[in-house]
Protein backbone atom coordinates (compact mmCIF):
# COMPACT_ATOMS: atom_id res chain seq x y z
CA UNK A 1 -60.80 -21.33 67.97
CA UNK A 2 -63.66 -18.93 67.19
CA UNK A 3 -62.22 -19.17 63.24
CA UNK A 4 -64.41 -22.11 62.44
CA UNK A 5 -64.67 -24.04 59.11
CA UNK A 6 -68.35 -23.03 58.37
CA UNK A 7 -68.75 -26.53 55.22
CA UNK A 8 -71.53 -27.22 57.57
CA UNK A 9 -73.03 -29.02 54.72
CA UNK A 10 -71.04 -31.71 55.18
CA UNK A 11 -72.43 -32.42 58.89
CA UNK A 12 -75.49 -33.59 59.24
CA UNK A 13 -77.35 -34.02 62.47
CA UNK A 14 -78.43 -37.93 63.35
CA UNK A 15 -81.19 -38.62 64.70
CA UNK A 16 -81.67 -40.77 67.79
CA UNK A 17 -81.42 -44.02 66.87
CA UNK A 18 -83.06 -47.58 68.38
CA UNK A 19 -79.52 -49.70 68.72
CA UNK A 20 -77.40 -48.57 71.95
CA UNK A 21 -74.44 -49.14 73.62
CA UNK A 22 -73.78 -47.90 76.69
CA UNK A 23 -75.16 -44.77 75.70
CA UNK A 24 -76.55 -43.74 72.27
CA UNK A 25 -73.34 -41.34 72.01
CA UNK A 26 -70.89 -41.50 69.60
CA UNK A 27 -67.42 -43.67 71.81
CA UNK A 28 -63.62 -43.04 71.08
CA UNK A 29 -62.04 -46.54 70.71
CA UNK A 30 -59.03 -47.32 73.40
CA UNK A 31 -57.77 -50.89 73.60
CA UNK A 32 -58.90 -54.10 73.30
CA UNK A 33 -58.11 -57.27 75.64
CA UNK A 34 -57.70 -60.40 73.71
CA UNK A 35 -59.95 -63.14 75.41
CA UNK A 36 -58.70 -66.31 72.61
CA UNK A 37 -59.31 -67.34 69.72
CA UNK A 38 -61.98 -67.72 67.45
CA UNK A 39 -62.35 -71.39 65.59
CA UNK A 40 -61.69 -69.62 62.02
CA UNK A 41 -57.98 -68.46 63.47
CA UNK A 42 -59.53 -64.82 64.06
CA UNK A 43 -59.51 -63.52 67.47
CA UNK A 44 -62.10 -63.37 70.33
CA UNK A 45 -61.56 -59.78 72.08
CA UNK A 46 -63.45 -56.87 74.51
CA UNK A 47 -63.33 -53.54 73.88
CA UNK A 48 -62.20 -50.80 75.88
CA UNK A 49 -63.95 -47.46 74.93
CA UNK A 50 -64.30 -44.08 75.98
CA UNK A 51 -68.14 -42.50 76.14
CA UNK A 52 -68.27 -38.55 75.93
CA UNK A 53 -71.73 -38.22 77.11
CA UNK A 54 -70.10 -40.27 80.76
CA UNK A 55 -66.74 -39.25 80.18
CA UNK A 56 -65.76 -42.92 81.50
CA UNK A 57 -64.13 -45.56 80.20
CA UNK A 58 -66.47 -48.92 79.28
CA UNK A 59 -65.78 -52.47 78.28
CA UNK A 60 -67.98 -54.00 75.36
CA UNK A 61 -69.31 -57.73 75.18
CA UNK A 62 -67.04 -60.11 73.51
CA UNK A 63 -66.52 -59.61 70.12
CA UNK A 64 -65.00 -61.71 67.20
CA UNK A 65 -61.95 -60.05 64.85
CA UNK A 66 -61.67 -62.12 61.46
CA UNK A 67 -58.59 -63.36 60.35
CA UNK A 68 -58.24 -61.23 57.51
CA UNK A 69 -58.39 -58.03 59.56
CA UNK A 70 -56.03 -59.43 62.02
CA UNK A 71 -52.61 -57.11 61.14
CA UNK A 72 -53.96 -54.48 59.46
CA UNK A 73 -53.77 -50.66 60.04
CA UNK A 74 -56.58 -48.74 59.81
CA UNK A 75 -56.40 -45.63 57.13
CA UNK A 76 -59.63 -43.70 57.77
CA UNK A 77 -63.65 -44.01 58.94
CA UNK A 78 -66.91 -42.62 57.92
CA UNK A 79 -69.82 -43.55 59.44
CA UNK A 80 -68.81 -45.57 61.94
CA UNK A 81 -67.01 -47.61 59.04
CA UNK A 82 -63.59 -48.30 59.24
CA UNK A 83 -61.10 -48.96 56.39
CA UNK A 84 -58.29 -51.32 57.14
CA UNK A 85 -54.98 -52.21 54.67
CA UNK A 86 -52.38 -54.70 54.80
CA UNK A 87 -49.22 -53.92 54.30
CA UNK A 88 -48.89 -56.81 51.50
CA UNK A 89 -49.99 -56.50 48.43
CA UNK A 90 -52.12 -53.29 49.75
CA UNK A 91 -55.52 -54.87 49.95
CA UNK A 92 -58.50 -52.48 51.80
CA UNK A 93 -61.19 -54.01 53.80
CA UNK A 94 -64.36 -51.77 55.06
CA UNK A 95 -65.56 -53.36 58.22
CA UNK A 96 -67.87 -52.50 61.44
CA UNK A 97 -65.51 -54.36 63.67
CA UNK A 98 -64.98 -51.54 65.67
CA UNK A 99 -68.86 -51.28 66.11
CA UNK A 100 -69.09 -53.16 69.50
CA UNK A 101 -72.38 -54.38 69.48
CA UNK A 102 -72.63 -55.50 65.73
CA UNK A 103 -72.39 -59.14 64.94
CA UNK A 104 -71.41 -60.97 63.18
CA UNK A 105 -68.26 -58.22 61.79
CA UNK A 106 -69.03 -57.35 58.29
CA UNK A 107 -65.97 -57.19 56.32
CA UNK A 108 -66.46 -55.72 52.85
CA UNK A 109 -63.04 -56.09 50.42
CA UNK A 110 -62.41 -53.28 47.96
CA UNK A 111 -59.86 -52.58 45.25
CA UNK A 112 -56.25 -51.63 46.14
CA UNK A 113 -54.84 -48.12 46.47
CA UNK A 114 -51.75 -49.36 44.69
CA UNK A 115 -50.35 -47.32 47.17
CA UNK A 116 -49.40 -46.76 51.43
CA UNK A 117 -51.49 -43.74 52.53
CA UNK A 118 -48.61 -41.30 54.49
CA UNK A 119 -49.44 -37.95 56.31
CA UNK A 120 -45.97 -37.01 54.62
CA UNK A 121 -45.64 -35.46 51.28
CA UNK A 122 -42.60 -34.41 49.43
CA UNK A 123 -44.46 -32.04 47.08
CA UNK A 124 -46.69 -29.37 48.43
CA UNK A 125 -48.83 -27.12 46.73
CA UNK A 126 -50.76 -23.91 48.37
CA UNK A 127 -53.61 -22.11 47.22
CA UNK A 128 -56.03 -19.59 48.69
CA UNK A 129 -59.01 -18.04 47.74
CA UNK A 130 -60.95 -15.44 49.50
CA UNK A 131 -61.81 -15.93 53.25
CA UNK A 132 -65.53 -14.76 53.10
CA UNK A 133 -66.12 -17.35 50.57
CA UNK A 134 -64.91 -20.58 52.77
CA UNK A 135 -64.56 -19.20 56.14
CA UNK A 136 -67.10 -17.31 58.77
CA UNK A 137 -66.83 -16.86 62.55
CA UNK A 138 -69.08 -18.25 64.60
CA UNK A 139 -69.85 -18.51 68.30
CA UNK A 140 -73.19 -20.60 68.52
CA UNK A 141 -73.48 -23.83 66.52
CA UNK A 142 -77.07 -23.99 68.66
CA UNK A 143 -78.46 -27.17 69.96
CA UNK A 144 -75.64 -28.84 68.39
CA UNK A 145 -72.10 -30.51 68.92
CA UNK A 146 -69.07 -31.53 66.45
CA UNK A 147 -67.51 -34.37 66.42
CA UNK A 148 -63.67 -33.96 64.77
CA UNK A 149 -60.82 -36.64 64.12
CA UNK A 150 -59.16 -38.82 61.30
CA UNK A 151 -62.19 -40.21 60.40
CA UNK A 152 -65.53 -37.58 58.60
CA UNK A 153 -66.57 -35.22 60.82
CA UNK A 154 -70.50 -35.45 61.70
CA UNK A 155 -72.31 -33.26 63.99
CA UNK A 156 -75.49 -34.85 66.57
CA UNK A 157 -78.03 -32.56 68.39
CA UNK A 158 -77.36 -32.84 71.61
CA UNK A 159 -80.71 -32.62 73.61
CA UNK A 160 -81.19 -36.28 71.98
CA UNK A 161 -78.02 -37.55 73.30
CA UNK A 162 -78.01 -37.43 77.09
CA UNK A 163 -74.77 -36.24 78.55
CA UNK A 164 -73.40 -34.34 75.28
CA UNK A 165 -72.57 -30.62 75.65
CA UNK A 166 -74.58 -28.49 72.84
CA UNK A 167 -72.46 -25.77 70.93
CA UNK A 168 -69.35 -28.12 71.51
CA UNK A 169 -66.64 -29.47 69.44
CA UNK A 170 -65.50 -32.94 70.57
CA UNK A 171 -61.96 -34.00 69.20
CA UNK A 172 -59.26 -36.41 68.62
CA UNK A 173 -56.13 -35.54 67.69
CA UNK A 174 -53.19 -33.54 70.00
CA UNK A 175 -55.33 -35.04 73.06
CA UNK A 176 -58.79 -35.91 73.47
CA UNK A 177 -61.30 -33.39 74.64
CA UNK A 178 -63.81 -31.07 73.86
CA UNK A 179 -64.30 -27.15 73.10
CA UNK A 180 -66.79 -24.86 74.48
CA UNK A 181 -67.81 -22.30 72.04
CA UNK A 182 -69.50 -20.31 74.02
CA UNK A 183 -67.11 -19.97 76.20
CA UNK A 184 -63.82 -20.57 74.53
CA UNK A 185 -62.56 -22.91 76.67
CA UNK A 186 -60.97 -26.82 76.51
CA UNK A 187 -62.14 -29.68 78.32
CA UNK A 188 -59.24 -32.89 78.29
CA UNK A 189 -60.62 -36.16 78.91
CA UNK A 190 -58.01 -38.23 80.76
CA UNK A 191 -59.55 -41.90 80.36
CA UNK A 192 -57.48 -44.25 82.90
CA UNK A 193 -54.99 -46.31 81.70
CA UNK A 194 -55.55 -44.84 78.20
CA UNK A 195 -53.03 -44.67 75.76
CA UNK A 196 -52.65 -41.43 74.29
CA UNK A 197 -53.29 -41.26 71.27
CA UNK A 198 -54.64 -44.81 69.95
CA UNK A 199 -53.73 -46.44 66.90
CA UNK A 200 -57.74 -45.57 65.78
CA UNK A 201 -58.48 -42.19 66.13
CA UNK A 202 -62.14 -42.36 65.26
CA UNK A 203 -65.16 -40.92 66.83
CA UNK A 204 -67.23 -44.09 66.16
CA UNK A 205 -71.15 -43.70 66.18
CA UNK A 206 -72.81 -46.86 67.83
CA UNK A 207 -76.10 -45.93 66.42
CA UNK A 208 -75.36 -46.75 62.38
């Protein structure tokens, strides 16, 4: 894993922020326990997440789910943003209900795909160009670490976040975990009682 996508203007570094929960680290969403409902028909739930900087497993406050996101799968994330689409109709929603300190959930609707997003394809086309122009090896990202899943990939610098391993790659995808750099070497996180993977496999920053 010393090949590393070098687009590194794409990742920007955040800088420590006032809002917190649990820690100011970016959190890997598990579960959630549904506590009842709320009186517009949504639902009243905790969340179960997972904190890299602790490498435990937390439980938020109570937080509301509307209606309208009730169902719905979610299809990507940026910025601790999720989007959401029913299956009817194909409707997307942008919310921060996975954010769990943020209330009330803001739910923003935008147009239709007109489509299902699918990881499969029945049409593939390849392309290369040359590997000094979009690739370079490195070994020392510095002060800072990567965070990689479904969702945009954003780098933090780690002295600010307590915990965090600098010149790491945190991930989500074939496990959960993180990669040393210098080192070359994998650390899995094995959360208890955590389902692997989850049906939102975001790194979620709870400082935006």
């Amino acid at each position: 894993m010393s090949l590393f996508i070098s687009r590194f203007s794409i990742l920007s570094a955040r800088r420590l922020a006032n809002a917190r929960f649990f820690s100011s680290s970016p959190y890997c969403f598990l579960s959630n326990k549904i506590l009842g409902e709320s009186s517009d028909g949504g639902k009243i739930v905790n969340y179960r997440v997972f904190d890299p900087s602790t490498e435990q497993v937390v439980t938020s406050c109570e937080k509301k789910i509307p209606k309208k996101l009730l169902g719905q799968t979610c299809v990507g994330a940026s910025q601790g943003w999720v989007a959401t689409m029913e299956c009817k109709d194909l409707p997307v929603n942008l919310t921060d209900v996975f954010k769990p300190c943020v209330s009330p959930t803001r739910v923003t609707p935008l147009p239709s795909l007109g489509f299902y997003p699918t990881p499969y394809s029945t049409e593939l086309s390849l392309s290369s160009s040359s590997l000094d122009q979009d690739f370079s090896y490195t070994e020392d990202i510095g002060d800072l670490c990567i965070f990689l899943g479904a969702s945009e990939a954003f780098c933090l610098t780690a002295s600010m976040y307590p915990g965090l391993k600098p010149n790491s790659i945190y991930y989500i995808g074939h496990g959960l975990g993180s990669y040393d750099l210098t080192s070359g070497t994998v650390h899995s996180f094995y959360p208890p009682h955590a389902p692997m993977l989850n049906h939102v496999p975001y790194w979620i920053p709870s400082h935006l």
